[in-house]
Protein backbone atom coordinates (compact mmCIF):
# COMPACT_ATOMS: atom_id res chain seq x y z
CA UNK A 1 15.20 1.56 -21.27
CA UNK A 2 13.07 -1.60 -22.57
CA UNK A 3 9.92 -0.50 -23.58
CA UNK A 4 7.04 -1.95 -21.40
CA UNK A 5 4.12 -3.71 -23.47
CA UNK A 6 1.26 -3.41 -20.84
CA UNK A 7 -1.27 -5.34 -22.72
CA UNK A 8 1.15 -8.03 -23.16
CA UNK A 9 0.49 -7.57 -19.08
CA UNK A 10 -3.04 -7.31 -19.65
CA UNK A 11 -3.87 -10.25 -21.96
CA UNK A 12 -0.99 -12.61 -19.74
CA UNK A 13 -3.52 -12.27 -17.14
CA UNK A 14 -6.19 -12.24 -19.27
CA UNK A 15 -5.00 -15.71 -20.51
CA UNK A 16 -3.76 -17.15 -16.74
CA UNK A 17 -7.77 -16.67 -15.42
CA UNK A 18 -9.06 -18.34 -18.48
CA UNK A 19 -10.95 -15.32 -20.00
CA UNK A 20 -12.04 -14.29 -22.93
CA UNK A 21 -13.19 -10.79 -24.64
CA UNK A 22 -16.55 -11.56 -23.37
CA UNK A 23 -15.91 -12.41 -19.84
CA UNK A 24 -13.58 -8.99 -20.02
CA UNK A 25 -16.65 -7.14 -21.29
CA UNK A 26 -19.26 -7.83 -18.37
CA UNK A 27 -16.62 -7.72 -15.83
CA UNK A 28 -15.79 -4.03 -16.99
CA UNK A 29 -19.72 -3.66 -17.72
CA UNK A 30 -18.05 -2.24 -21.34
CA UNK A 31 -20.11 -3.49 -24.65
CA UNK A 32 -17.41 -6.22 -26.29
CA UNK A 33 -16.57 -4.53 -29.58
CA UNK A 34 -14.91 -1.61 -27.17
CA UNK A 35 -13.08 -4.64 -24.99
CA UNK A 36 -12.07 -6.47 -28.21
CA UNK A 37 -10.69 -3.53 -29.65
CA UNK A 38 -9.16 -2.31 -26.59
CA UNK A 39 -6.91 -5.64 -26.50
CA UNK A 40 -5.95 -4.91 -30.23
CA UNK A 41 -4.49 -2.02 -29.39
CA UNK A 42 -0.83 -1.82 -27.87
CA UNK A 43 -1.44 1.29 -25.18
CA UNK A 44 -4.34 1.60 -22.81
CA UNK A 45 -5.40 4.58 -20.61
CA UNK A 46 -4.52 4.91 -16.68
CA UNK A 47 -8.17 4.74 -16.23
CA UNK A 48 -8.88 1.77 -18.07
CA UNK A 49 -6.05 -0.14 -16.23
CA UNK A 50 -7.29 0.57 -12.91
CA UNK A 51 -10.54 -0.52 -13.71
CA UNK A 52 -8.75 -4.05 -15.19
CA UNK A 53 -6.54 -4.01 -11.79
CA UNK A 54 -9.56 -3.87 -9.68
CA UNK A 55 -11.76 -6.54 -11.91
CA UNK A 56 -8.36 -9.12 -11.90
CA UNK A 57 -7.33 -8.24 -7.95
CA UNK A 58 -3.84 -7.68 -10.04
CA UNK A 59 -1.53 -4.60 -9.76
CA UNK A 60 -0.47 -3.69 -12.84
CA UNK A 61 0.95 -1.00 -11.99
CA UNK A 62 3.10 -2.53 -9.31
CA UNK A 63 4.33 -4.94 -12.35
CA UNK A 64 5.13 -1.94 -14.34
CA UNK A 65 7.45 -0.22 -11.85
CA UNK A 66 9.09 -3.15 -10.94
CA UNK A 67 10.12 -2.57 -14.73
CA UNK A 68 10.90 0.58 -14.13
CA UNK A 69 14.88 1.63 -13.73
CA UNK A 70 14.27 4.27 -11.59
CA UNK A 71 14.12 4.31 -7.53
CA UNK A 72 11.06 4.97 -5.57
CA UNK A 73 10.13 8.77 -4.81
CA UNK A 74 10.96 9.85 -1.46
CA UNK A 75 7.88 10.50 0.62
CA UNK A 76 8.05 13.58 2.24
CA UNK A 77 5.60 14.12 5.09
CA UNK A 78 3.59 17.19 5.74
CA UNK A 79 3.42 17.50 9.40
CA UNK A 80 2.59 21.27 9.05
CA UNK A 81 -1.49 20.36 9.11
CA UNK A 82 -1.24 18.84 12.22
CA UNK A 83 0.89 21.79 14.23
CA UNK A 84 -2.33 22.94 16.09
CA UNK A 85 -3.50 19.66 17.00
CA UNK A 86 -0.68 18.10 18.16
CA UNK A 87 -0.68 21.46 20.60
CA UNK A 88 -3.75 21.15 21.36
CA UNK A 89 -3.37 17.49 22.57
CA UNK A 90 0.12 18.20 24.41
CA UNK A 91 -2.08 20.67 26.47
CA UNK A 92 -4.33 18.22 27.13
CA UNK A 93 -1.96 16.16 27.90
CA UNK A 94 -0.27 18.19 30.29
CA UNK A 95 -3.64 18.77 31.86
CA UNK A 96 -4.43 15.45 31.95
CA UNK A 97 -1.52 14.76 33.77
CA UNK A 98 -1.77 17.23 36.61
CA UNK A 99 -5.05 16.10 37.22
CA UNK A 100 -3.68 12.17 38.12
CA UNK A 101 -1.31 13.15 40.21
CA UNK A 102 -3.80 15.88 42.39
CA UNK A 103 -6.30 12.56 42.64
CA UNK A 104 -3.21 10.21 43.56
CA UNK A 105 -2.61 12.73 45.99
CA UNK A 106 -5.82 13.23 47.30
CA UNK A 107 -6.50 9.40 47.41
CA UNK A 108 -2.85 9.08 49.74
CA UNK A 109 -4.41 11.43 51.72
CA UNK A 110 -7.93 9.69 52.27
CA UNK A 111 -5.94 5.84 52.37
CA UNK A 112 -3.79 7.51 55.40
CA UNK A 113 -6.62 9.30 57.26
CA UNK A 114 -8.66 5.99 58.02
């Protein structure tokens, strides 16, 4: 697998808005020796790169599992939460239901008596 350089990432974008260390700094409300030597560095934490993903409207991380060889996880849904309300609302529904049909009833009734 290639390795992935995410500040590469970072200072691409960095570079495409026309920023600088200091414009990096008050956007991330982070003093500029941490941003500067942030940059330097060639890893950065998950945390950080959220916070740079929300100040640049840019998924990084999207980017980075495009580069990624392997396939998307398979979402499995836990439906097991909703058991007693989707009961509850059948019921409901059922009830519901019983209910149109005595007032269709009833108004078939009052239409044909006039």
């Amino acid at each position: 697998m290639q390795k992935i350089h995410v500040m590469q990432l970072v200072l691409r974008e960095v570079q495409k808005r026309g920023n600088n260390g200091a414009d990096v700094a008050r956007e991330l409300n982070l003093p500029y020796a941490t941003v500067m030597g942030m940059l330097k560095r060639p890893t950065l934490q998950v945390q950080r790169l959220i916070e740079l993903s929300e100040s640049f409207k840019y998924n990084f991380f999207r980017e980075i599992a495009e580069l990624l060889p392997y396939q998307d996880p398979i979402m499995k849904l836990d439906n097991s939460k909703y058991e007693d309300e989707i009961a509850s609302l059948k019921e409901k529904l059922k009830i519901a239901e019983i209910e149109n049909a005595i007032l269709k009833e009833t108004l078939k009734t009052l239409a044909s008596a006039r």
